[in-house]
Structures are given as structure tokens and as C-alpha cells.
C-alpha atoms as a PDB file:
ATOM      1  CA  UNK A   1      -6.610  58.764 -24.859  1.00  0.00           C
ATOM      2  CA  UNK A   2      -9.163  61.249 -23.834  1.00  0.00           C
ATOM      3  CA  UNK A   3     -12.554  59.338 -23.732  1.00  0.00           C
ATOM      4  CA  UNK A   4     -14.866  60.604 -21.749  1.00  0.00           C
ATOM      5  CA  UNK A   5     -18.006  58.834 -20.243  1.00  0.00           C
ATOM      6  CA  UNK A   6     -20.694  61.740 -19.834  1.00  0.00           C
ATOM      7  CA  UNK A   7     -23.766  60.595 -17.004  1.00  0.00           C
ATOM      8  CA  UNK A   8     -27.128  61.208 -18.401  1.00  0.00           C
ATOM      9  CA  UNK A   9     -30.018  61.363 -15.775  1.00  0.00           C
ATOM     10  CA  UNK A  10     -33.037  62.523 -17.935  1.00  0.00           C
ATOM     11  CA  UNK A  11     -33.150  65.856 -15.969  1.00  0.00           C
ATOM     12  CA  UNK A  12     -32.749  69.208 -17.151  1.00  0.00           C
ATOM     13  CA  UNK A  13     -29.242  69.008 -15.603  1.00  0.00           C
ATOM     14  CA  UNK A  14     -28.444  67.226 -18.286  1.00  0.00           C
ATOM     15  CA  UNK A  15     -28.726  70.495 -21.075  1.00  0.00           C
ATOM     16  CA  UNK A  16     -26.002  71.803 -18.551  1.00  0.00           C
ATOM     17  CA  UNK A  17     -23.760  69.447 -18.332  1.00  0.00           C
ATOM     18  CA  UNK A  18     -24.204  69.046 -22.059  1.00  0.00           C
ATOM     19  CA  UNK A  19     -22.843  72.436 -22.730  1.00  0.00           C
ATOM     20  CA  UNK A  20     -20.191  72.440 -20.330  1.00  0.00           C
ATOM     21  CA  UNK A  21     -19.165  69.292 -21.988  1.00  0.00           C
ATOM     22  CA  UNK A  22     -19.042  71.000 -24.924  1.00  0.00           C
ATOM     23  CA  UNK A  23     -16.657  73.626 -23.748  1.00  0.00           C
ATOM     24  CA  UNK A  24     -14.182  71.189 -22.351  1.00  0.00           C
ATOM     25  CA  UNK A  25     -14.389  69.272 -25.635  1.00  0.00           C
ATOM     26  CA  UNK A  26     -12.761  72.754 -27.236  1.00  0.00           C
ATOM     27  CA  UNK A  27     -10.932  73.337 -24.685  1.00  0.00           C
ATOM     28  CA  UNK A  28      -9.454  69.892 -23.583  1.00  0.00           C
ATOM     29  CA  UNK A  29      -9.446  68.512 -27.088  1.00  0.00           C
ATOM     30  CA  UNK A  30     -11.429  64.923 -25.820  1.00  0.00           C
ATOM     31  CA  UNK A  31     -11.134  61.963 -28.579  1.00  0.00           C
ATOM     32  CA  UNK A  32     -14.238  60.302 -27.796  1.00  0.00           C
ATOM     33  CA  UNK A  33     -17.379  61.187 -26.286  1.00  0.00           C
ATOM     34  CA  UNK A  34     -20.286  58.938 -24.915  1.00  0.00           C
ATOM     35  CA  UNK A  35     -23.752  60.250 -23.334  1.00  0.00           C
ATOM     36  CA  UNK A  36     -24.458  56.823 -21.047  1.00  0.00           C
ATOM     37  CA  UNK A  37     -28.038  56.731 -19.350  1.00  0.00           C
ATOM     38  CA  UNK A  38     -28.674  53.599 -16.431  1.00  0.00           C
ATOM     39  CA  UNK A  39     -32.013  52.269 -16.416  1.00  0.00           C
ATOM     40  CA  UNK A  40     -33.104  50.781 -13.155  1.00  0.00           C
ATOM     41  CA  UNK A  41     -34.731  47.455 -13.643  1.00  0.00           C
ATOM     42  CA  UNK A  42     -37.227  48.350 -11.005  1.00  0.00           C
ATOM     43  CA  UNK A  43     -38.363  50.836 -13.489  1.00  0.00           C
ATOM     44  CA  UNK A  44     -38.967  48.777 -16.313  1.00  0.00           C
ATOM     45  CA  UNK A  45     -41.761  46.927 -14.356  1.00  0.00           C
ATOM     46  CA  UNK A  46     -44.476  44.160 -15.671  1.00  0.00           C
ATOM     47  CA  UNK A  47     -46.915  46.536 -16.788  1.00  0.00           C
ATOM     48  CA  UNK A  48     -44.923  49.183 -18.361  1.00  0.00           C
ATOM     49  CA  UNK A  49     -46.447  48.902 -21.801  1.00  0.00           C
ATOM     50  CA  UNK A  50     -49.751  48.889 -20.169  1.00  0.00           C
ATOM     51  CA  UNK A  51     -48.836  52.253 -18.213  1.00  0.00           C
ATOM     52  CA  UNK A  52     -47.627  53.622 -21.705  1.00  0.00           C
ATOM     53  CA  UNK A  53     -49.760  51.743 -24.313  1.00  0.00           C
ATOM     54  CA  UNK A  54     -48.757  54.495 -26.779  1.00  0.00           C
ATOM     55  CA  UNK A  55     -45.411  53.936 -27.402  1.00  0.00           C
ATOM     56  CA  UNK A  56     -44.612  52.594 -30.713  1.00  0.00           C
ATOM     57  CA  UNK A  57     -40.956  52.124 -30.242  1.00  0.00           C
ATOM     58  CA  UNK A  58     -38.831  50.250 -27.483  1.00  0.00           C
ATOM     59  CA  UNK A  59     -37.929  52.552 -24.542  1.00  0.00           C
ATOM     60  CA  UNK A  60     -34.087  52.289 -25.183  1.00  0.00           C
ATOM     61  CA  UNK A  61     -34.232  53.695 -28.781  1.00  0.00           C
ATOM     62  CA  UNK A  62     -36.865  56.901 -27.460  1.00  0.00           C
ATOM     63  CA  UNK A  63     -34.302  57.435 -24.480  1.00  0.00           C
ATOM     64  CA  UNK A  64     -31.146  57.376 -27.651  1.00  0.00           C
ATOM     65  CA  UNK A  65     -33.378  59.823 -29.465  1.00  0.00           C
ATOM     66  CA  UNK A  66     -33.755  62.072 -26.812  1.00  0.00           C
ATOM     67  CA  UNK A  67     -30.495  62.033 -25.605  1.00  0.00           C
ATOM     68  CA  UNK A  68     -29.268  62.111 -29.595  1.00  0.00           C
ATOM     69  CA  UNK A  69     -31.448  65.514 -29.388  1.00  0.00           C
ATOM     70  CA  UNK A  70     -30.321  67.049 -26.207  1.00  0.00           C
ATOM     71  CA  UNK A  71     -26.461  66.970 -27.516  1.00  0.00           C
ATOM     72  CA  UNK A  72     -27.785  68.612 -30.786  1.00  0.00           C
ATOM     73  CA  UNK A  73     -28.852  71.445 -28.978  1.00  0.00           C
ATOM     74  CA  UNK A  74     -26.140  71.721 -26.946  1.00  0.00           C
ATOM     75  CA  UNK A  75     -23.707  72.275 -30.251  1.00  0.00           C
ATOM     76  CA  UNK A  76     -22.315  68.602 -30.179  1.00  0.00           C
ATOM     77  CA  UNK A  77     -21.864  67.342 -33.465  1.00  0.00           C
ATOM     78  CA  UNK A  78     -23.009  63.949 -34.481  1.00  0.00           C
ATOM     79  CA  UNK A  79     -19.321  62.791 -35.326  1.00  0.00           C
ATOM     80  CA  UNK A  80     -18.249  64.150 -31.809  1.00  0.00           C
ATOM     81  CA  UNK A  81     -20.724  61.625 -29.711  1.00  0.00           C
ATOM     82  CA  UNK A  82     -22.206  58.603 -29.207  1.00  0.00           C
ATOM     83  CA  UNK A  83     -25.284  57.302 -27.313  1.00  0.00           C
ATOM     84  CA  UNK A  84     -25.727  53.929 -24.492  1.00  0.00           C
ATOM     85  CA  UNK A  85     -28.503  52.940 -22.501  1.00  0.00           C
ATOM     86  CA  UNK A  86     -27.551  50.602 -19.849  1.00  0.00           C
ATOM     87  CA  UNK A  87     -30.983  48.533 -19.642  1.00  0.00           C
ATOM     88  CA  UNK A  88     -29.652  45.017 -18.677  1.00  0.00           C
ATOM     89  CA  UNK A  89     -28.561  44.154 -15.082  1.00  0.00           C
ATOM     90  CA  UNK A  90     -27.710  46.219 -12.037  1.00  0.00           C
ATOM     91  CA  UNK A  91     -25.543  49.008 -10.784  1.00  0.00           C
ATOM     92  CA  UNK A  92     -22.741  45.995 -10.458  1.00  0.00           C
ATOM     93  CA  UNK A  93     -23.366  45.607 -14.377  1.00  0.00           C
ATOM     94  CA  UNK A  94     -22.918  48.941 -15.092  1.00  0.00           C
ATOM     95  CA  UNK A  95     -19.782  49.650 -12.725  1.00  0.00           C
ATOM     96  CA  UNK A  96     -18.248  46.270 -14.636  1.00  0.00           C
ATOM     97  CA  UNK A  97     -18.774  47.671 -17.827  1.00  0.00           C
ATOM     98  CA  UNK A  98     -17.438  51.584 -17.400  1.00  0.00           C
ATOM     99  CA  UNK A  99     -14.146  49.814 -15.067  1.00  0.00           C
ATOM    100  CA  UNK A 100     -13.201  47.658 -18.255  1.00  0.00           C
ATOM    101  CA  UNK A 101     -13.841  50.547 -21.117  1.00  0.00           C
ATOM    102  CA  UNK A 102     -11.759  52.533 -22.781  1.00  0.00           C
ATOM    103  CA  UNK A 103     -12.725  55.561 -20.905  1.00  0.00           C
ATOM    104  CA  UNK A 104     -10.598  57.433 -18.682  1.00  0.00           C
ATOM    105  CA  UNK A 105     -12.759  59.986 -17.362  1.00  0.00           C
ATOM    106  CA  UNK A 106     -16.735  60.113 -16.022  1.00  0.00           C
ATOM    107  CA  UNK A 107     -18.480  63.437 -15.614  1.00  0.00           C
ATOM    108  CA  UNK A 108     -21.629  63.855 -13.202  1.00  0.00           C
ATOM    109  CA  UNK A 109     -23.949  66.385 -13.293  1.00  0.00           C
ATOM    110  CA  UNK A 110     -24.578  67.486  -9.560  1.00  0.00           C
ATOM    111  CA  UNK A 111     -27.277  69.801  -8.849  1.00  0.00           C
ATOM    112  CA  UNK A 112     -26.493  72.436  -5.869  1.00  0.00           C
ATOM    113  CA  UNK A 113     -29.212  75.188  -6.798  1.00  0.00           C
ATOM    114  CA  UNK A 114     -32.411  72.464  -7.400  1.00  0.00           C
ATOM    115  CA  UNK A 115     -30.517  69.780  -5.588  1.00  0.00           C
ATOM    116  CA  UNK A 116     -31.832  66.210  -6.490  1.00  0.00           C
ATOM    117  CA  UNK A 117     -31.251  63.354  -3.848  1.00  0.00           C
ATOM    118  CA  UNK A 118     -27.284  62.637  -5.868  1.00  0.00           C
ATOM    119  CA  UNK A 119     -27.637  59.223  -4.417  1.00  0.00           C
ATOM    120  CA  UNK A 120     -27.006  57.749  -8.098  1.00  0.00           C
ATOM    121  CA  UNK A 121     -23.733  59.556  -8.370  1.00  0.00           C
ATOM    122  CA  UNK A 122     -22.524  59.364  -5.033  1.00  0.00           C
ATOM    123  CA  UNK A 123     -23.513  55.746  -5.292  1.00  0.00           C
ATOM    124  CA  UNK A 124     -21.483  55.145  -8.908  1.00  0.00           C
ATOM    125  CA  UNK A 125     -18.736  57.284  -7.892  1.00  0.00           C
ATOM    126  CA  UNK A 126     -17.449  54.958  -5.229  1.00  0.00           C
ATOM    127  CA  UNK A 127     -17.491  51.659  -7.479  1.00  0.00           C
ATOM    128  CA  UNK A 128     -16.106  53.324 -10.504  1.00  0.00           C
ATOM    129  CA  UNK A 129     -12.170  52.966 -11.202  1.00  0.00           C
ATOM    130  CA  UNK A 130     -11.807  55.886 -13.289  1.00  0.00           C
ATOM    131  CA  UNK A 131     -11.387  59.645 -12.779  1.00  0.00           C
ATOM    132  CA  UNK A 132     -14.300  61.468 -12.513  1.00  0.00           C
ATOM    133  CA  UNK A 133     -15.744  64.890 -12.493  1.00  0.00           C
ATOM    134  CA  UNK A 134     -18.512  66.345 -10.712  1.00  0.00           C
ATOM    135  CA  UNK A 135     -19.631  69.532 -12.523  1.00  0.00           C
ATOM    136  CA  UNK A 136     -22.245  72.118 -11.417  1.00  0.00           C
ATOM    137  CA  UNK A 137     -24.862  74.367 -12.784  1.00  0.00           C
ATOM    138  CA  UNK A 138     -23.036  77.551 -12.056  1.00  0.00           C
ATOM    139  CA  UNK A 139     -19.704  76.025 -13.168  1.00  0.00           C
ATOM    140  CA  UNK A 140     -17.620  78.409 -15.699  1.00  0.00           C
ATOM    141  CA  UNK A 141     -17.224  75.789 -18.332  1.00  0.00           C
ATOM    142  CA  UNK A 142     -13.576  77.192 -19.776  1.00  0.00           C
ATOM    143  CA  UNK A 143     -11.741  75.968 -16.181  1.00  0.00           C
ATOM    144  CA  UNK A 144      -9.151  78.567 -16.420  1.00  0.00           C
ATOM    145  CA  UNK A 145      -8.759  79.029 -13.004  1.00  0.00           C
ATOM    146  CA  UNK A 146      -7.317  75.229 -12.095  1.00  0.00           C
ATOM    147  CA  UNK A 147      -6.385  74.257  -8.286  1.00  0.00           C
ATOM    148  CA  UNK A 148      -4.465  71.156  -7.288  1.00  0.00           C
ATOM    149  CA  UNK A 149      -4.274  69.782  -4.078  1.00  0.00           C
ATOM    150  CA  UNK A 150      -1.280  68.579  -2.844  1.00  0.00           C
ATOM    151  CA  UNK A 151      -0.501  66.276  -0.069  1.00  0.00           C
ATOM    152  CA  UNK A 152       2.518  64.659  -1.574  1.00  0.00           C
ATOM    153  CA  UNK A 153       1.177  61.380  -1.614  1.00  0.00           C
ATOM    154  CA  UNK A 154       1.229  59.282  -4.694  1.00  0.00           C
ATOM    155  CA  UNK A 155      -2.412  60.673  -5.175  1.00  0.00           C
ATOM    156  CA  UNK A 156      -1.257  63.646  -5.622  1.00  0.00           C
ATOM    157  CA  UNK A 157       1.737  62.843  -8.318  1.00  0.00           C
ATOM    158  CA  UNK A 158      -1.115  60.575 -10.369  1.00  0.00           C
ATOM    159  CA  UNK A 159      -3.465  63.974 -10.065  1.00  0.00           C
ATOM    160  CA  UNK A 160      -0.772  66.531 -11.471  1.00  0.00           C
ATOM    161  CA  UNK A 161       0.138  63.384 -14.050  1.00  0.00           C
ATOM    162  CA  UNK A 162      -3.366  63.540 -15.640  1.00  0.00           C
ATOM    163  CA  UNK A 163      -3.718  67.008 -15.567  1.00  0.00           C
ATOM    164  CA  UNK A 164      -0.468  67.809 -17.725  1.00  0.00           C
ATOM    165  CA  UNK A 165      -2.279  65.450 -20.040  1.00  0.00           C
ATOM    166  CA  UNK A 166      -5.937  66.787 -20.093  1.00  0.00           C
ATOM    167  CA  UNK A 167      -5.348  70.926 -18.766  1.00  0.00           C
ATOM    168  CA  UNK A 168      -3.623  72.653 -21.741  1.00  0.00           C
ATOM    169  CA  UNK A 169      -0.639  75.093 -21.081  1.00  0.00           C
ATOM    170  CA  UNK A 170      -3.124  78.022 -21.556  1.00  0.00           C
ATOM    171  CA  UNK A 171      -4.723  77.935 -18.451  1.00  0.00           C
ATOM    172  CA  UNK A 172      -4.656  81.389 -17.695  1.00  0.00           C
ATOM    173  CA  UNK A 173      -4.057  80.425 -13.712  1.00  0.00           C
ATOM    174  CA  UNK A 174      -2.667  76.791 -12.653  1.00  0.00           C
ATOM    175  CA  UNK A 175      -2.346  76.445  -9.058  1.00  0.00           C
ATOM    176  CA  UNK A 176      -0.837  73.883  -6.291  1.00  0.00           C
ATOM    177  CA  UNK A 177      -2.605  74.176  -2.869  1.00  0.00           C
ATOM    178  CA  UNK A 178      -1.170  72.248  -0.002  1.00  0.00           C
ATOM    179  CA  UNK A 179      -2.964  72.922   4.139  1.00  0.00           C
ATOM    180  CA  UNK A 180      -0.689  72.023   6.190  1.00  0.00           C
ATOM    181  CA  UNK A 181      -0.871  71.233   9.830  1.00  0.00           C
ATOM    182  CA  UNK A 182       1.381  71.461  12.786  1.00  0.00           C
ATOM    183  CA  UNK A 183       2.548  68.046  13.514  1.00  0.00           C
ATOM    184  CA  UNK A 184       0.534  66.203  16.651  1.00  0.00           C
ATOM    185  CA  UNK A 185       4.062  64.867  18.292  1.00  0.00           C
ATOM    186  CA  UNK A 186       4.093  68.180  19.849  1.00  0.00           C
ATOM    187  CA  UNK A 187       1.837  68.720  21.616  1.00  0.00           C
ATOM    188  CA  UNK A 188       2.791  66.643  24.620  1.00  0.00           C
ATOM    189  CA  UNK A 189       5.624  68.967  24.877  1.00  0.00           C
ATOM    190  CA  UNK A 190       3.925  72.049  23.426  1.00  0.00           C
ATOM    191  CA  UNK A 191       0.883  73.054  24.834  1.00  0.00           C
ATOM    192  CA  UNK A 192       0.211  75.714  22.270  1.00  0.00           C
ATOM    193  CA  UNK A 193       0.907  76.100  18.284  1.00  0.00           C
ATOM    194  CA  UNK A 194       3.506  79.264  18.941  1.00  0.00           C
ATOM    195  CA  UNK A 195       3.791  81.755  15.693  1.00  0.00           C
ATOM    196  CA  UNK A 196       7.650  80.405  15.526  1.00  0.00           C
ATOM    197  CA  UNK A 197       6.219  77.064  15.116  1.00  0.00           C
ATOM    198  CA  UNK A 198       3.839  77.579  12.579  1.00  0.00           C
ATOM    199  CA  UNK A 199       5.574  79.663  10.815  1.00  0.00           C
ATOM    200  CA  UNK A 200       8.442  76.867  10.609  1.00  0.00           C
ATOM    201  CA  UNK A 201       5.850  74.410   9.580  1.00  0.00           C
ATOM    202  CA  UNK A 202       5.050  77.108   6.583  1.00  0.00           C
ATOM    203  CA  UNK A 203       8.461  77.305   5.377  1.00  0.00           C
ATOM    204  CA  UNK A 204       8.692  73.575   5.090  1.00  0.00           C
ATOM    205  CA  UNK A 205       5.566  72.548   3.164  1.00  0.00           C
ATOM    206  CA  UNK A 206       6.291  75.714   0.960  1.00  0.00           C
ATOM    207  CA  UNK A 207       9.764  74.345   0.195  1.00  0.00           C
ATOM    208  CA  UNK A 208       8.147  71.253  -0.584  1.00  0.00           C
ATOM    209  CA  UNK A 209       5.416  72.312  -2.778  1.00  0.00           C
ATOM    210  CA  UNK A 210       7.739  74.198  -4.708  1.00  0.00           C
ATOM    211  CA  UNK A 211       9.897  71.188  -5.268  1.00  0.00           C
ATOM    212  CA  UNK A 212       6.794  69.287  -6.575  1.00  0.00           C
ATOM    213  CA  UNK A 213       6.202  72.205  -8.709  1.00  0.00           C
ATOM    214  CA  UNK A 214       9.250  71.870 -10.187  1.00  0.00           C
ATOM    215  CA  UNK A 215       9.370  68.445 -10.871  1.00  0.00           C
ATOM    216  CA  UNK A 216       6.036  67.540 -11.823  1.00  0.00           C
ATOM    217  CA  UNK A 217       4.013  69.941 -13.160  1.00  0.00           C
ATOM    218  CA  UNK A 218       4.409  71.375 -17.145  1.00  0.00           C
ATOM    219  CA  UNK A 219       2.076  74.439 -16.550  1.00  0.00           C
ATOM    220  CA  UNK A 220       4.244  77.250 -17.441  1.00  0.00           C
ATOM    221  CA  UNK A 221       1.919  79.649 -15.631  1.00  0.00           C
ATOM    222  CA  UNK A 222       1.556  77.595 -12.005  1.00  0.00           C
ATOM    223  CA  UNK A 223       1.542  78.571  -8.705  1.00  0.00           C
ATOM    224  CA  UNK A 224       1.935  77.109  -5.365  1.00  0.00           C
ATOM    225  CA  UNK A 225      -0.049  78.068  -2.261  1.00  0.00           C
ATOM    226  CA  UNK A 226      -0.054  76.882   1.048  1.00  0.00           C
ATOM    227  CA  UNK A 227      -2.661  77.538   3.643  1.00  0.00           C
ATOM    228  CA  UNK A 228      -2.366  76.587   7.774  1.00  0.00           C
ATOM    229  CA  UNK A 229      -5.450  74.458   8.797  1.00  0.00           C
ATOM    230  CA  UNK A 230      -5.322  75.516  12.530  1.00  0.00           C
ATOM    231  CA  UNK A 231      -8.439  73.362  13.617  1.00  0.00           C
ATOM    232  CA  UNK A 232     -10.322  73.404  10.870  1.00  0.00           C
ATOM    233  CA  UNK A 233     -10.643  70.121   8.373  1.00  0.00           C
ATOM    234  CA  UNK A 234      -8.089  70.152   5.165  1.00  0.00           C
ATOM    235  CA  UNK A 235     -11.136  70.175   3.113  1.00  0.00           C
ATOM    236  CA  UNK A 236     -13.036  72.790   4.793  1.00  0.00           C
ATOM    237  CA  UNK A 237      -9.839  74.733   4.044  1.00  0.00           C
ATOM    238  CA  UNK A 238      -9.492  74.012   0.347  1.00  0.00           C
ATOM    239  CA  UNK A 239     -13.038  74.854  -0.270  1.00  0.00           C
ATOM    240  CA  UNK A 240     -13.058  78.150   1.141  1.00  0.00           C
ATOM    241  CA  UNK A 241      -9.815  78.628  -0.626  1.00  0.00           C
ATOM    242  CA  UNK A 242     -11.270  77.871  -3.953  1.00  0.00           C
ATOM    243  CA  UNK A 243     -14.491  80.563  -2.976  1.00  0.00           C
ATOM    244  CA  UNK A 244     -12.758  83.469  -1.960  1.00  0.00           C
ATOM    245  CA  UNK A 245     -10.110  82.944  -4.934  1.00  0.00           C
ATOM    246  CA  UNK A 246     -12.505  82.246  -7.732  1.00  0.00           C
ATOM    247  CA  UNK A 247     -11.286  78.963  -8.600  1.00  0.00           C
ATOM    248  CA  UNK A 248     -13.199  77.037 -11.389  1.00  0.00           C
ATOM    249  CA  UNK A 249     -12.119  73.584 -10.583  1.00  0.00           C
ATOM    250  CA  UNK A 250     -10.794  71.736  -7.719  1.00  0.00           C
ATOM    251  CA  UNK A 251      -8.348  69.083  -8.764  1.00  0.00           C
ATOM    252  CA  UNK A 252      -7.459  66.505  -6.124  1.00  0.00           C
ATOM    253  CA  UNK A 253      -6.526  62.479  -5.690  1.00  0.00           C
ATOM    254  CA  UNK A 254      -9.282  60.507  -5.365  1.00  0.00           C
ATOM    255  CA  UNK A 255      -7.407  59.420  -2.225  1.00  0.00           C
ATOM    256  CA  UNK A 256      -4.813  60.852   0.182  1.00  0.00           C
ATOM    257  CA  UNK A 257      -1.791  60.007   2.247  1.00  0.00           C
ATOM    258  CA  UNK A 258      -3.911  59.688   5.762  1.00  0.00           C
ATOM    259  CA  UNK A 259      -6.856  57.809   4.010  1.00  0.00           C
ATOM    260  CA  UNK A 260      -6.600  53.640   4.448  1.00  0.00           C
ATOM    261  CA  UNK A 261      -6.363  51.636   2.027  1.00  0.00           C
ATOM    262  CA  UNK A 262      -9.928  49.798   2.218  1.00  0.00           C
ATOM    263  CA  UNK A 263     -11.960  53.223   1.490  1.00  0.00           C
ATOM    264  CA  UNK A 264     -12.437  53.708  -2.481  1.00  0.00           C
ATOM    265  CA  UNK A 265     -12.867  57.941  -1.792  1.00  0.00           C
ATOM    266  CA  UNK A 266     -10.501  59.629   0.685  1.00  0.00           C
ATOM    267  CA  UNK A 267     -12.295  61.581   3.242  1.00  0.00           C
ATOM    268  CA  UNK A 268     -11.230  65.144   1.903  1.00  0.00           C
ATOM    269  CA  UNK A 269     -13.193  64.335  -1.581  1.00  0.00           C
ATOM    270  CA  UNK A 270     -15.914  62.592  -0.126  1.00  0.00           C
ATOM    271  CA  UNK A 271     -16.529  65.669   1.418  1.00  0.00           C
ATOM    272  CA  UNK A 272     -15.718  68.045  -1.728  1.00  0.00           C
ATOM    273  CA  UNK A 273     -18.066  66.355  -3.633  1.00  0.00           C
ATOM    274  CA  UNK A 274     -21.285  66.915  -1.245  1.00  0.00           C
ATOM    275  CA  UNK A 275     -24.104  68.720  -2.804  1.00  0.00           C
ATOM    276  CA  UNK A 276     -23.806  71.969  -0.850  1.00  0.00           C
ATOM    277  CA  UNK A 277     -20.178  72.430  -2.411  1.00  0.00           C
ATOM    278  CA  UNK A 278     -20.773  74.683  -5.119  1.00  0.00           C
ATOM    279  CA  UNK A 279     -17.347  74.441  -6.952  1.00  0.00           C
ATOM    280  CA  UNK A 280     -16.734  72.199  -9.293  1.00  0.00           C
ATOM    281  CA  UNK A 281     -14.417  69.239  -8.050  1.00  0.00           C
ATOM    282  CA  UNK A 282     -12.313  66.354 -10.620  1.00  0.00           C
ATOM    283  CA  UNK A 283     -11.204  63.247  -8.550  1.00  0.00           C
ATOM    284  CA  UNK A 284      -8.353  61.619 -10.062  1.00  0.00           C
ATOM    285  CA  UNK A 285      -7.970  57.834  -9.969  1.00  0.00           C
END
């Protein structure tokens, strides 16, 4: 099923992400559609009413009306959403809640031209147990341009998994990205990375990546890339991959086959997902 969980912060990030939303609901074809909004209970303090002794309506149905509003203008229409304000218990609550739904995907707004602190998201994104997407302002809604990264790790197989269910064949340009590195064992032995050896190291991982190609992916229109990291990090790498080739989203696991098994994000999308990372990144669970 595609239900979607859409992350409504009250800002005008949200008309964006609205829209974009939107797009991907013609495009990807989504079943269901919720527009969820967390209330801190620090904010709903003593003397709230007192602060706003004009409101003649709880504060959960005028936050449903304006979000119920906002979708409007986007273009949603009223049979294609539905509202939820979180207002009882904590982030723990709310995490609870979203981890035993329905929903297999959660998309968050994150702001890289009038950035916003994206502690919420950042905060959310590690406790949630569901794919998620982190869309932008300048994000090209249609996604045609689609990169996966690869690391041949069972992250990667679950990635490619949900994306022949949610990418449709007409992608105009699927791709598989893989950096690869020359192994550390020799470098005892080797004191520097000679062209024969790199070049060796290419013709494996591109033998590979075609394999997974083949086996995995139903894109009739992929490609596979590789890339040599030298010393830079992988996700340095795939991010300045994705700029200079006009990618629209970055597609990766939300873990990967050097990351432990205690952290809840791998290290290359914690970093993908930082606010001065203007692509558009979807971290599959």
C-alpha cells in the first residue's frame, strides 16, 4: 500500500511540500494521504486561553482547518487527504503511533534556502521505522531523474525493492550509483593507489552493479554508474554526483554495509540529509 504520512510544521514550507506532494500523488499513484501536525505540550501551557482569549474553538480543530485549507490550495482534493493533530503525549507518543500505522512512507519538509533549526525532523527521523523523504524547496516535484545508491548490502536490495513499487517505469532516467574504494589490505604492501589498481577495482564494482541491475531492478530505462572515492567520503561523492548530473532524488538505504547495527541512520544519510544538501534525498527502511 502506498500511504503516505505528510509532516506539517505550520510554516510556509508547508504550501511547498504540499504541492510537491501533490505531484508525486500523480505521479506515484499514493492510496492514502495524511497531513499530521505534533503539538509540543510545552506549547499548550496553563495560560494559553488567557494568551488567546479570542478563540472560540479548541486549538486542534483551528490547526485541522488550516491545514484542511492549505491542501485546498495546493490542488488536493478532499477525498485524496486526511487531517491529525498529535496533541496528547510526547515525541515517544508520536514515534509509537506513526511505527504501528499503516503508513509506509513519511515526507519532511526541509528548508535549505530559509533554513529553520530541522531539529524536529532530524529528531523524528531517527525514531521512526518507516521510509522517509526529505524534500526541498527547489525540489523538481516530477523525480524523473532517480539515483540509487548501491553498496550491495541488504539496504540496498530493500531500497531498489521499494522503488520498483513506488517509481513508475516512466522515469525518464533511473540510475544505480555505487563509489567504490580501493580496498585498505593494501596498503601495507602498496604504498600508493597505482592506475592498474584502481582501475581493477573499477572493473569489479562495475561488474557487480551491473549484476544487481539485472537482477533487481524493473526500470526498463536504468543505468549503472560507478564513481572512485579516492579520499573523499562516499557521501561527499554521491552528492556531488547528483549536482553536476541534475539528479532530482537521491535514493539510498537508510543504513549501509559498514554502518553497526546499534545506529538507526547510517552515516552516509545522516549526512545526505543535512540542511546544506540541497537535493532531495528518500531513506528507505
Amino acid at each position: 500500500m502506498k500511504n503516505v504520512i505528510v509532516f506539517m510544521d505550520m510554516s510556509k514550507m508547508d504550501e511547498t511540500v504540499l504541492k510537491q506532494v501533490k505531484q508525486l500523488d500523480a505521479i506515484w499513484g499514493l492510496d492514502e494521504i495524511l497531513l499530521l501536525h505534533y503539538v509540543e505540550l510545552q506549547e499548550l501551557t496553563d495560560d494559553f486561553s488567557s494568551q488567546f482569549p479570542d478563540l472560540d474553538k479548541p486549538l486542534e480543530e483551528i490547526l485541522e482547518e488550516e491545514i484542511f485549507d492549505l491542501a485546498l490550495n495546493a490542488g488536493l482534493g478532499t477525498d485524496r487527504f486526511t487531517v491529525k493533530i498529535h496533541i496528547k503525549g510526547g515525541k515517544e507518543d508520536l514515534t509509537h503511533w506513526v511505527n504501528n500505522s499503516d503508513y509506509s512512507l513519511c515526507v519532511f519538509g526541509k528548508k535549505v534556502i530559509n533554513p529553520g533549526s530541522g531539529i524536529f525532523a532530524s529528531k523524528i527521523a531517527r525514531l521512526i521505522d518507516k521510509s522517509i523523504l526529505f524534500t526541498t524547496e527547489t525540489s523538481r516535484p516530477n523525480f524523473d531523474n532517480v539515483m540509487l545508491c548501491v553498496d550491495f548490502s541488504a539496504y540496498s536490495k530493500k531500497a531498489v525493492n521499494f522503488l520498483n513499487q513506488y517509481i513508475p517505469d516512466s522515469v525518464s532516467n533511473f540510475s544505480l550509483f555505487h563509489v567504490y574504494k580501493v580496498p585498505a589490505i593494501y596498503f601495507p604492501f602498496v604504498k600508493q593507489k597505482s592506475e592498474k589498481l584502481v582501475e581493477e577495482e573499477r572493473k569489479k564494482a562495475v561488474k557487480a552493479l551491473d549484476h544487481f541491475r539485472e537482477k533487481y531492478t524493473k526500470q526498463p530505462k536504468s543505468n549503472a554508474w560507478v564513481e572512485y572515492a579516492n579520499d573523499q567520503p562516499s557521501d561527499k561523492v554521491i552528492y556531488n554526483y547528483a549536482r553536476t548530473h541534475h539528479v532530482d532524488l537521491i535514493v539510498v538505504g537508510i543504513k549501509g554495509k559498514s554502518d553497526d547495527d546499534d545506529l538507526l541512520i547510517g552515516s552516509v544519510a545522516e549526512k545526505l540529509i543535512q540542511p546544506d544538501r540541497y537535493v532531495p534525498v528518500l531513506l528507505v527502511q
